[in-house]
Protein backbone atom coordinates (compact mmCIF):
# COMPACT_ATOMS: atom_id res chain seq x y z
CA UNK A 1 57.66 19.46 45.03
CA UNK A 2 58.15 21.73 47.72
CA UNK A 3 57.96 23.37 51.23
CA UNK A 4 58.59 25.66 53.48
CA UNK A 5 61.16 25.36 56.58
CA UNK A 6 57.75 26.16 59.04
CA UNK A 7 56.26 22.86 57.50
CA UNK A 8 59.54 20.36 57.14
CA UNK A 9 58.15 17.06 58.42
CA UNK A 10 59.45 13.23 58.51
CA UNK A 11 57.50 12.85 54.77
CA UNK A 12 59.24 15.33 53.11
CA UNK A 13 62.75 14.33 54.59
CA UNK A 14 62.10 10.85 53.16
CA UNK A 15 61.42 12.28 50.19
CA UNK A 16 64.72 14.13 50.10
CA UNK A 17 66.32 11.07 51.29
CA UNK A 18 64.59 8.77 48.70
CA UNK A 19 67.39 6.56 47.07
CA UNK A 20 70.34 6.85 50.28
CA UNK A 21 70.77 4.08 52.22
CA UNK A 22 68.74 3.09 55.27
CA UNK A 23 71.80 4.51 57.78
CA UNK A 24 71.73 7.29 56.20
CA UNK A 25 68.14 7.99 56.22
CA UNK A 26 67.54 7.33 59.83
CA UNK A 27 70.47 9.34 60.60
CA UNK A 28 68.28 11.90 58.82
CA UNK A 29 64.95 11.25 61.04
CA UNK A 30 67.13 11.19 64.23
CA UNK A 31 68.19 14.92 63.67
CA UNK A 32 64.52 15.71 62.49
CA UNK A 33 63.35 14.73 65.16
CA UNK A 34 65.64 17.04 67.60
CA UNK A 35 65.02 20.21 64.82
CA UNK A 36 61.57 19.51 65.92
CA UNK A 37 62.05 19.88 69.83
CA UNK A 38 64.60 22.87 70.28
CA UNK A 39 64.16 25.89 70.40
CA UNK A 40 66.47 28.82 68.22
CA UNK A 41 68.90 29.48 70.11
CA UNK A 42 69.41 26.00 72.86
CA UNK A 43 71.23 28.32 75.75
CA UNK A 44 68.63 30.46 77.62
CA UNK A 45 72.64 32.73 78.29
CA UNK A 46 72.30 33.81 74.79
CA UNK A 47 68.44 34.22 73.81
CA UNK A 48 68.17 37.21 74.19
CA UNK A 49 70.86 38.47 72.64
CA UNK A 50 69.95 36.20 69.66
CA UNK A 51 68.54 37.92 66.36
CA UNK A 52 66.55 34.49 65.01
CA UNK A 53 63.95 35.95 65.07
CA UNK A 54 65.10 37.22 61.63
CA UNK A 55 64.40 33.71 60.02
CA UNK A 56 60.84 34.05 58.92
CA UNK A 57 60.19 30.25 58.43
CA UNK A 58 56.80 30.22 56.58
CA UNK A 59 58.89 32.81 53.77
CA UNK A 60 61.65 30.19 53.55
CA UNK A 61 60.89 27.88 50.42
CA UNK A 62 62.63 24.91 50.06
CA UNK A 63 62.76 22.72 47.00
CA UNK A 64 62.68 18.79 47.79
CA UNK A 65 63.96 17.72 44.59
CA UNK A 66 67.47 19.46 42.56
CA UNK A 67 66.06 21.17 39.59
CA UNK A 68 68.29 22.28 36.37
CA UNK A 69 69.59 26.04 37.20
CA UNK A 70 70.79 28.61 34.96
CA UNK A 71 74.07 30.17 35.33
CA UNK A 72 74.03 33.76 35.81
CA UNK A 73 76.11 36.06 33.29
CA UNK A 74 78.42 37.21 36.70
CA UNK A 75 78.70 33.63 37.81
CA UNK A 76 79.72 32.55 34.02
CA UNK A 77 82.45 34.51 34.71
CA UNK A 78 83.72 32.92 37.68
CA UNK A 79 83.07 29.60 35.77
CA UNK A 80 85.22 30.37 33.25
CA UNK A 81 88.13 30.87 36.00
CA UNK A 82 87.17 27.72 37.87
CA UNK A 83 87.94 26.10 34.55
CA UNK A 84 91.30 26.40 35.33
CA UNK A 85 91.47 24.99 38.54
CA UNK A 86 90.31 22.22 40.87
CA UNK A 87 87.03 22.93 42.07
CA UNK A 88 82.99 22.63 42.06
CA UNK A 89 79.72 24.76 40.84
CA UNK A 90 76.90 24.44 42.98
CA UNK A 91 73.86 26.65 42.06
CA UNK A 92 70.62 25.80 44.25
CA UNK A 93 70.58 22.01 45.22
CA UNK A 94 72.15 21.14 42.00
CA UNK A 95 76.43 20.54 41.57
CA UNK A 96 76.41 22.36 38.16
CA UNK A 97 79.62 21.91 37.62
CA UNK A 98 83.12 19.74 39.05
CA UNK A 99 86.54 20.35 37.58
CA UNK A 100 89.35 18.32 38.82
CA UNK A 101 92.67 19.01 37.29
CA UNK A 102 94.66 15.68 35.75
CA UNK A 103 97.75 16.20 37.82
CA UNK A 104 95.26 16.40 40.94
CA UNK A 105 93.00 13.45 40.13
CA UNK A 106 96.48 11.02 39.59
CA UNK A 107 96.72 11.86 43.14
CA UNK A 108 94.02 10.26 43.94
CA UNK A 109 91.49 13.35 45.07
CA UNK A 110 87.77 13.28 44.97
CA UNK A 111 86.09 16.17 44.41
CA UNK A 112 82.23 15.58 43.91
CA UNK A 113 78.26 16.46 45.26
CA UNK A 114 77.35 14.89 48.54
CA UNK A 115 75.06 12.87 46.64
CA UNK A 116 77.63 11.41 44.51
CA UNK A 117 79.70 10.25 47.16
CA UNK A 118 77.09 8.66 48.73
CA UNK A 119 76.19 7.02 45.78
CA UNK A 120 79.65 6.26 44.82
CA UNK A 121 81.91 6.02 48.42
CA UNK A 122 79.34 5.47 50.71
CA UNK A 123 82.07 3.55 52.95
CA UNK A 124 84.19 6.82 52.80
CA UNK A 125 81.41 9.05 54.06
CA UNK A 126 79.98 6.12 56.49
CA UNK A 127 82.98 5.95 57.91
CA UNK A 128 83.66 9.71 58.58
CA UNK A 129 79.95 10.12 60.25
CA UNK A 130 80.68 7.40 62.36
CA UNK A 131 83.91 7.97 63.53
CA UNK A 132 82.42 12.05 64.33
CA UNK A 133 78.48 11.40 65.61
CA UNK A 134 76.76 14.33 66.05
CA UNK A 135 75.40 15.84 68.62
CA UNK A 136 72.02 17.23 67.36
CA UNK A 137 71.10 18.82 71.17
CA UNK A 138 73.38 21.45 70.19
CA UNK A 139 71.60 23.80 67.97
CA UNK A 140 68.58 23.61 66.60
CA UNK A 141 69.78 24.30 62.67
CA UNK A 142 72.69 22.06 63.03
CA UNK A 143 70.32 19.22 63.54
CA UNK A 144 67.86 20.94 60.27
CA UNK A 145 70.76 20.63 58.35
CA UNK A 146 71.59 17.07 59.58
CA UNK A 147 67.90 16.02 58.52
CA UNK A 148 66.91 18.15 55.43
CA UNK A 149 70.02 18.43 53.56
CA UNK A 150 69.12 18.48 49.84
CA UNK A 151 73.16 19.05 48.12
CA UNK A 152 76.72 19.03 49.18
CA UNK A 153 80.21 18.74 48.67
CA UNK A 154 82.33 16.01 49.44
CA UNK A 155 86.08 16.63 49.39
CA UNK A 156 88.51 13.63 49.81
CA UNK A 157 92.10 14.08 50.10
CA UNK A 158 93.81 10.71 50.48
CA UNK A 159 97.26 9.92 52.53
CA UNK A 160 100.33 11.66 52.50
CA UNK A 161 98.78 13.87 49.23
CA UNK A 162 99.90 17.28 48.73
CA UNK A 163 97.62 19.70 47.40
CA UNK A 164 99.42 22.68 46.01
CA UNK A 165 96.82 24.55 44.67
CA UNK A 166 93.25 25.69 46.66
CA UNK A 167 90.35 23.67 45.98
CA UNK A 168 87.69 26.27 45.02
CA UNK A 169 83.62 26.30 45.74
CA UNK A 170 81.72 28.45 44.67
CA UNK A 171 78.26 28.82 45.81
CA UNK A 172 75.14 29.90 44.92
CA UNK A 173 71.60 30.47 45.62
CA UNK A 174 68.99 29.57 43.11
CA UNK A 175 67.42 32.64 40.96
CA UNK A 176 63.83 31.05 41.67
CA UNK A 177 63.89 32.15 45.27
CA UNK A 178 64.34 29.13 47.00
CA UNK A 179 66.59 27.81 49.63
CA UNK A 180 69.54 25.51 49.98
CA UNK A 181 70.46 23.11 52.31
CA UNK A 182 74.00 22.13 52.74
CA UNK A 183 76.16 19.40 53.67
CA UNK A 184 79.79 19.64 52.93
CA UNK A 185 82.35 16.83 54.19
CA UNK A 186 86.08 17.03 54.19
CA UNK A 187 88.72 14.51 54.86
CA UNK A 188 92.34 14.94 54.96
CA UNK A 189 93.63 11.72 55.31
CA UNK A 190 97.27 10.91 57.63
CA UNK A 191 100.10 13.28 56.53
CA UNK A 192 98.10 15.29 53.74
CA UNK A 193 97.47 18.95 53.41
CA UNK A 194 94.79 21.01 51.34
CA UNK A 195 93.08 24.30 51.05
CA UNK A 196 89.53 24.50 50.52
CA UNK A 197 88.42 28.07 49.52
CA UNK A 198 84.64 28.56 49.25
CA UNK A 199 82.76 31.59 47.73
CA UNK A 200 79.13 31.97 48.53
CA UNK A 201 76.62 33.72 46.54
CA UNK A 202 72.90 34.89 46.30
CA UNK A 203 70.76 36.61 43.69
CA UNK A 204 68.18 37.56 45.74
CA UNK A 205 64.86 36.30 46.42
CA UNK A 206 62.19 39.46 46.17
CA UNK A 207 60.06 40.59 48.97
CA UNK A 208 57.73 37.73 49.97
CA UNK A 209 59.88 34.96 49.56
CA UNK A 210 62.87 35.10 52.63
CA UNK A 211 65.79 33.12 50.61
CA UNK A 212 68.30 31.51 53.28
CA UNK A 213 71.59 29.43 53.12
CA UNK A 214 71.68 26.33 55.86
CA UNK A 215 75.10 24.99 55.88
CA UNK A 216 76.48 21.84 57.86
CA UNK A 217 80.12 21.62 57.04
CA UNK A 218 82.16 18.69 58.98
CA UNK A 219 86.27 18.19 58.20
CA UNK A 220 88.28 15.29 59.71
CA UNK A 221 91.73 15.92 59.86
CA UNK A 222 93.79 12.71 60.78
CA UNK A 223 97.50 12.84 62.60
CA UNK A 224 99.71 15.15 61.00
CA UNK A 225 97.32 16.39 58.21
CA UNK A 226 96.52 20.23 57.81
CA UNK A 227 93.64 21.11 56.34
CA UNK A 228 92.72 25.28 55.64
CA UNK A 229 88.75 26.37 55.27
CA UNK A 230 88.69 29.74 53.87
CA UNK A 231 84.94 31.08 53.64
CA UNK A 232 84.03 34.39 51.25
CA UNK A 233 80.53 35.03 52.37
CA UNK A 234 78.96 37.76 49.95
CA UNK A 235 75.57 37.03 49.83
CA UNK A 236 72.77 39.53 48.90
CA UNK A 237 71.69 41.91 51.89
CA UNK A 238 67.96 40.14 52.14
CA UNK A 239 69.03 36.90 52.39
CA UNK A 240 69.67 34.75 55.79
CA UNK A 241 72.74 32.39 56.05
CA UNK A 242 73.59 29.91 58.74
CA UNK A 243 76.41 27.96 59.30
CA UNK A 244 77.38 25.18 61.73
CA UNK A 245 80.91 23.76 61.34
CA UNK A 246 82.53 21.29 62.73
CA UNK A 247 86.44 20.30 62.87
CA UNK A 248 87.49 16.91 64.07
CA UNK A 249 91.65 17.64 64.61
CA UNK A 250 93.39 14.20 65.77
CA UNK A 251 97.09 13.96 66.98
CA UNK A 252 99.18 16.47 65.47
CA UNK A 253 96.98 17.65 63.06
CA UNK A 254 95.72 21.44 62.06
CA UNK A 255 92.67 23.01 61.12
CA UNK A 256 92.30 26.81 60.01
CA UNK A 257 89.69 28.17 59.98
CA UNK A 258 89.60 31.32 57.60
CA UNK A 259 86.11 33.30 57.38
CA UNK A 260 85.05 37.21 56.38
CA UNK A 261 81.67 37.63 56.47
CA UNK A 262 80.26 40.51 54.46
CA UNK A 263 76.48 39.72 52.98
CA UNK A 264 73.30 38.38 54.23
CA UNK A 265 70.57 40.43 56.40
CA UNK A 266 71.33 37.79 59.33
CA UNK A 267 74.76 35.50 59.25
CA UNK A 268 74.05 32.92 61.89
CA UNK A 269 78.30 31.04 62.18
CA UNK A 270 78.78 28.77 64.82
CA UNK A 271 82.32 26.79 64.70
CA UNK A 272 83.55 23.91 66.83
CA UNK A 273 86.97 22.81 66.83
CA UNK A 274 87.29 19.84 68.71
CA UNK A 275 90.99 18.66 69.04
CA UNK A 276 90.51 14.91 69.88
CA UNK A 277 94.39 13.95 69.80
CA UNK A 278 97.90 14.95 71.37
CA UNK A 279 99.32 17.77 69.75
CA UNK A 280 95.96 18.70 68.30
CA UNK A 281 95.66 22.84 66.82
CA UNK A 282 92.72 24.17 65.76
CA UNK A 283 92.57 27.96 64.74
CA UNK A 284 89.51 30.22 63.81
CA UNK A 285 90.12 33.61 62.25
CA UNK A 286 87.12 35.77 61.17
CA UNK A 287 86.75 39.18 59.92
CA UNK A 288 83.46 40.75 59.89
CA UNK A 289 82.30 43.51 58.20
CA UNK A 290 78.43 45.21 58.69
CA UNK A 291 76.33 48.05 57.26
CA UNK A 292 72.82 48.97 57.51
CA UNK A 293 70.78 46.72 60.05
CA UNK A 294 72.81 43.83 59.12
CA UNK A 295 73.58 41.21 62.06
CA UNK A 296 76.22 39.01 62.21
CA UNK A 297 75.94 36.13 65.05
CA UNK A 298 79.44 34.52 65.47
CA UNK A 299 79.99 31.47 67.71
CA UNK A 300 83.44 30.01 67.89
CA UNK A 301 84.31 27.22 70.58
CA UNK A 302 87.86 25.61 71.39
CA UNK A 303 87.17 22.07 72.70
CA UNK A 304 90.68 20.39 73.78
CA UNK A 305 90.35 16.39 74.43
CA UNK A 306 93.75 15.84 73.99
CA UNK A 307 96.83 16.70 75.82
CA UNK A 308 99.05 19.48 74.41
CA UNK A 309 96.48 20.56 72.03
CA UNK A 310 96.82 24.34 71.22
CA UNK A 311 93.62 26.50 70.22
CA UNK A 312 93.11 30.15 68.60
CA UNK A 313 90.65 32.37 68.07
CA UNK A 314 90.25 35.58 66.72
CA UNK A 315 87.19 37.73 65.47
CA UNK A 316 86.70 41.40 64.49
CA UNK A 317 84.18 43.05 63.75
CA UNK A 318 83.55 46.70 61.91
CA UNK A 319 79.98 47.69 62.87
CA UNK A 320 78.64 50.29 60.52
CA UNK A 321 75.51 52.51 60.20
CA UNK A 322 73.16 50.42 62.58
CA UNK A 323 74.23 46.97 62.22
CA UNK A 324 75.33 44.52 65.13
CA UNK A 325 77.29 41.71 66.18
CA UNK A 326 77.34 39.06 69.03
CA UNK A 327 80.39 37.12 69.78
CA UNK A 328 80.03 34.03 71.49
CA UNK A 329 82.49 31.49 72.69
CA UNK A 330 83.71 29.39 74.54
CA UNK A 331 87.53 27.26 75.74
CA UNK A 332 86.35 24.02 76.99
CA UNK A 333 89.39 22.18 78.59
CA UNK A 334 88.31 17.94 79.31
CA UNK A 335 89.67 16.16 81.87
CA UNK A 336 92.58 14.47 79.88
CA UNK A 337 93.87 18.08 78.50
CA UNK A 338 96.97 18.50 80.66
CA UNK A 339 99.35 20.73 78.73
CA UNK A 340 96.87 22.39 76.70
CA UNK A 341 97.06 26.33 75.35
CA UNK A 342 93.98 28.06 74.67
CA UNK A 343 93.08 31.36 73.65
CA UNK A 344 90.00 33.08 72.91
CA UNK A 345 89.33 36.99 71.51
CA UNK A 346 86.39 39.15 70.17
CA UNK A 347 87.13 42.62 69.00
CA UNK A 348 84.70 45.18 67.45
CA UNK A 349 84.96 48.91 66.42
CA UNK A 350 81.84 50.90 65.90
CA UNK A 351 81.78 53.45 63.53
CA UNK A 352 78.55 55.03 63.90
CA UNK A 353 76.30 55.74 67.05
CA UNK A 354 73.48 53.28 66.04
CA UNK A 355 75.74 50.27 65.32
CA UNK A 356 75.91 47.60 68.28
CA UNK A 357 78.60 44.89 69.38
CA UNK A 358 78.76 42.55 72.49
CA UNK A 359 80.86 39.79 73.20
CA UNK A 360 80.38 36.73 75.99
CA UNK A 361 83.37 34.77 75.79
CA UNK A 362 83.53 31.85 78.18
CA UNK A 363 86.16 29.16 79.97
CA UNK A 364 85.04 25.41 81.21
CA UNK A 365 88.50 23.74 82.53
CA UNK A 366 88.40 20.51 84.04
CA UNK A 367 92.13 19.91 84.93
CA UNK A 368 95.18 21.07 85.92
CA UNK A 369 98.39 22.43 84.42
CA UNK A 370 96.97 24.45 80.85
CA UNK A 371 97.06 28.09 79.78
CA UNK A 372 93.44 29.28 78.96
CA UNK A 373 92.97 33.04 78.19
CA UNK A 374 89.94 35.08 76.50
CA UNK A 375 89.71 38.43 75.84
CA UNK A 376 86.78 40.87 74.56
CA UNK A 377 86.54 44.56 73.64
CA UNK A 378 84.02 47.33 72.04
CA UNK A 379 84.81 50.52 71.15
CA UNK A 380 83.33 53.81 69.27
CA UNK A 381 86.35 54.81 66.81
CA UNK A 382 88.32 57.42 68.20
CA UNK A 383 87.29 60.93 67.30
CA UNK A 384 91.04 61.65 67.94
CA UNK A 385 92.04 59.76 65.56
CA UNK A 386 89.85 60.62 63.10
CA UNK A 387 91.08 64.68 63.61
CA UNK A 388 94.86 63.22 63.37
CA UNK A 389 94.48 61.59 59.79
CA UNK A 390 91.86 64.53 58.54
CA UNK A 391 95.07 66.82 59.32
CA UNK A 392 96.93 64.79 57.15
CA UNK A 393 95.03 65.47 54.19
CA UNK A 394 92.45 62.84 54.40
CA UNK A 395 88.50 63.42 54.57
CA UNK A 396 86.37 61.57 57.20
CA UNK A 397 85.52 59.23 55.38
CA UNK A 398 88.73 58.35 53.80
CA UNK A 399 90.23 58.55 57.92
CA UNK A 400 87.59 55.99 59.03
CA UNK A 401 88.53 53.78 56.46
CA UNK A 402 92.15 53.57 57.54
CA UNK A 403 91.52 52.95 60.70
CA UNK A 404 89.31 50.37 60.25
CA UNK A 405 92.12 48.63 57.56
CA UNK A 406 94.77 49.48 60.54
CA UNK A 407 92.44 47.63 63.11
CA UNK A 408 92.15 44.33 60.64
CA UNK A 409 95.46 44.20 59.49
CA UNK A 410 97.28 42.17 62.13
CA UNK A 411 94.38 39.55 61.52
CA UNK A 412 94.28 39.93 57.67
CA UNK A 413 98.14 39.63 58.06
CA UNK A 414 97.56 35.71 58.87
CA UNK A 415 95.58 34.47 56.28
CA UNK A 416 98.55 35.30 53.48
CA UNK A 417 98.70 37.73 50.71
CA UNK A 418 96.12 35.80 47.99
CA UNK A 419 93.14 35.82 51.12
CA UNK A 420 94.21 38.90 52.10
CA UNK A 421 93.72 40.66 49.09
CA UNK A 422 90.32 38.58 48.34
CA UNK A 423 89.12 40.12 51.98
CA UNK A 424 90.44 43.46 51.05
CA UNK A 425 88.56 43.40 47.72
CA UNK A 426 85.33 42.54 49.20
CA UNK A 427 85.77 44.91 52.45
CA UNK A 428 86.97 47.48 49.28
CA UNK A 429 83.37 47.12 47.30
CA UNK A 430 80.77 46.68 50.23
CA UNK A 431 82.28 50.36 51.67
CA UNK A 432 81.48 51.97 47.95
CA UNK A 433 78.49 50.28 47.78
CA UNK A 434 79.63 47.89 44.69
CA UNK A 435 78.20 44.07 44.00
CA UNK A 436 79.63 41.81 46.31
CA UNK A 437 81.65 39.11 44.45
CA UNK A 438 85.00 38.59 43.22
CA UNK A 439 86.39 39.36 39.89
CA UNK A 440 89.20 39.28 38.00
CA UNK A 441 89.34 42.80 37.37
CA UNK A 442 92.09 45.70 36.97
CA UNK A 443 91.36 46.42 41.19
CA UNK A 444 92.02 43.19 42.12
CA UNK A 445 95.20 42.78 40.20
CA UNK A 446 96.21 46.23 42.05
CA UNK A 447 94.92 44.76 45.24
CA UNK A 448 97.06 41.19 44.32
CA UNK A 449 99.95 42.91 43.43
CA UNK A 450 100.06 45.33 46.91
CA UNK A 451 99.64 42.15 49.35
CA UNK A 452 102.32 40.01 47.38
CA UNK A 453 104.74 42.76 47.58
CA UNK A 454 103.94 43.22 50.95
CA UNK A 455 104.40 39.68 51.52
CA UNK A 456 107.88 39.89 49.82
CA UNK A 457 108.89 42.92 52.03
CA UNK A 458 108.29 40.93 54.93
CA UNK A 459 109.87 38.09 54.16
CA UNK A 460 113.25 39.77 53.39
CA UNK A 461 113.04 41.52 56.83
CA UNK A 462 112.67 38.54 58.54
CA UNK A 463 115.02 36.46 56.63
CA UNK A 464 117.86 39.51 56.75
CA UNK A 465 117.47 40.36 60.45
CA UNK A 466 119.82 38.41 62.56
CA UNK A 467 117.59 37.56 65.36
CA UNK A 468 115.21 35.53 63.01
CA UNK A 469 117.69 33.59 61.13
């Protein structure tokens, strides 16, 4: 059974739905029925800077039941490294495969499909939906993915539980040319800390069929927890992707945010981090990367609810050829945020004369005595520049490309040498044309081994210099 996301109606979300429990499914025709009455993009400030337009719904096929999918020879690969760790398969709607190490299931960890947990601990994922409603007015595809969402993951991190190693996804869309809809949950319970690192993936779909990646991803961090999201988007260059995240951050808790976005004809990102308690951070760092007519939409928004909360973001964007980006946020301060620090940046460099950037970044501050600060620039890369390194030996291609790694390194620099190098990798194979994914191979070893020792190098400064001891 099928259809496409021009004819998703109330039958074939039941259908989806068939088996969950009645909450559950109404929660499901609730958001329906908002998908139904918004338009693309909700604020008439953005529209028509908004590429949506992009998403050819009557192309995009979506499968109402998970069928069995094959595992690709480069994504056997992969599998045969996520043997080794903690972490989950997910190939179309279906969880193909979960791994959970013995020293990480003692702990008490769950690690399993949506579906699963439903089935399994519905109070668990009750109680998180409850606790953080929705609000489906929002955006239009938050409240598709709310109502249509075929697979998942559901990550569960229990009290005080350290998890040393990442807990890897990896993601990706079916070979038959259909579409996935997500819904991922995360909870770090009181005191606990994990990182969730999630690789997505797509074959590609062919030219009448317009294959697209809908993702709804929700994380509750409770007091004192710290939970990292690090997202590897390397999709295939005719597929769509869009993302709606949102971070629930109570008192003294973190959430971080780590994203480079690299695939997909149109990446649609919006991220909310909502800091509900005192002492609340939520941080959002996101490197992306376009060629060709690629276009990357990126919304980030700092919502402070509690006092002394602290909020950061940072995107930057290389524009290449004749892609584009939009960056959209916004700092919204509530009435009980007294003592709250906000900050809020969008950066692009264009290196070509056809590729486009803007950014609208935005403050709402309903009280007194906070720091709130945004900042936004484009620029062509300097031709100066370019001349300086060309006289040092380099060719113009090879001088764009450092200046491009000098503008992302102070951002790269914060996601630690392992992401760093992953970013690097991928930023390293889309500029030479390569397949995007990420391999085990003799580069990435070199690429490992440079950010480590970089890592090292900075340590000892640090640690030697008198002024940081």
């Amino acid at each position: 059974m099928a259809t496409t996301l021009a004819g998703i109606d109330a039958s074939n979300v039941d259908t989806i739905a068939a088996g969950e429990p009645e909450w559950l499914s109404k929660s499901r025709r609730d958001a329906l029925t908002k998908y139904l009455s918004l338009p693309a993009e909700v604020s008439p400030l953005y529209s028509k800077y908004s590429d949506t337009n992009r998403i050819k719904p009557q192309n995009v096929h979506l499968s109402l039941a998970p069928a069995k999918q094959n595992v690709s020879s480069d994504l056997a690969k992969r599998l045969e490294e996520l043997e080794k760790e903690t972490g989950i398969m997910q190939i179309g709607a279906e969880i193909s495969r979960v791994f959970v190490k013995d020293s990480v299931a003692k702990l008490g960890v769950i690690v399993t499909g949506i579906k699963d947990a439903i089935a399994k601990h519905g109070d668990l994922v009750r109680a998180h939906m409850e606790a953080n409603p929705l609000d489906y007015q929002e955006d239009r595809y938050m409240a598709f993915e709310a109502a249509a969402f075929q697979s998942g993951i559901f990550i569960h991190i229990p009290r005080n539980v350290v998890v040393e190693d990442p807990i890897r996804i990896i993601t990706s869309l079916a070979d038959d040319g259909t579409s996935l809809v997500s819904r991922n949950i995360f909870v770090a319970e009181e005191g606990s800390k994990a990182t969730i690192v999630q690789e997505l993936y797509a074959p590609g779909a062919g030219s009448e069929t317009q294959q697209g990646y809908f993702e709804l991803i929700e994380t509750s961090v409770k007091p004192n927890a710290h939970l990292e999201a690090v997202t590897l988007q390397a999709m295939g260059m005719d597929t769509v992707a869009v993302s709606n995240r949102k971070a629930f951050v109570e008192r003294d808790a973190k959430m971080s945010w780590y994203v480079g976005m690299f695939g997909s004809m149109l990446s649609r990102y919006r991220t909310d981090s909502i800091m509900k308690g005192a002492g609340a951070l939520g941080e959002d760092t996101e490197i992306v990367f376009g060629i060709n007519n690629q276009s990357f939409d990126v919304t980030s928004n700092l919502i402070h609810n509690g006092q002394y909360s602290r909020g950061k973001v940072q995107v930057k964007s290389v524009m290449k050829d004749t892609s584009k980006s939009l960056f959209k946020g916004m700092i919204k301060i509530g009435k009980d945020g007294k003592g709250t620090e906000s900050y809020l940046s969008g950066h692009a460099i264009l290196l070509d004369k056809g590729a486009k950037s803007d950014s609208i970044p935005g403050l709402e501050i309903l009280t007194n005595e906070v720091r709130a600060t945004h900042a936004a620039s484009v620029a062509q890369m300097d031709e100066g520049q370019i001349y300086y390194l060309m006289t040092r030996g380099l060719n113009r291609e090879g001088a764009k490309r450092e200046i491009v790694s000098g503008f992302l390194e102070p951002l790269s620099r914060k996601m630690g040498p392992t992401i760093r190098a992953w970013v690097n990798y991928l930023i390293e194979n889309k500029w030479q044309g390569n397949e995007l994914m990420l391999r085990t191979d003799e580069a990435m070893e070199q690429i490992l081994e440079v950010e480590k020792s970089r890592y090292r190098e900075t340590q000892d400064i640090f640690e030697k210099h008198y002024k940081y001891r």
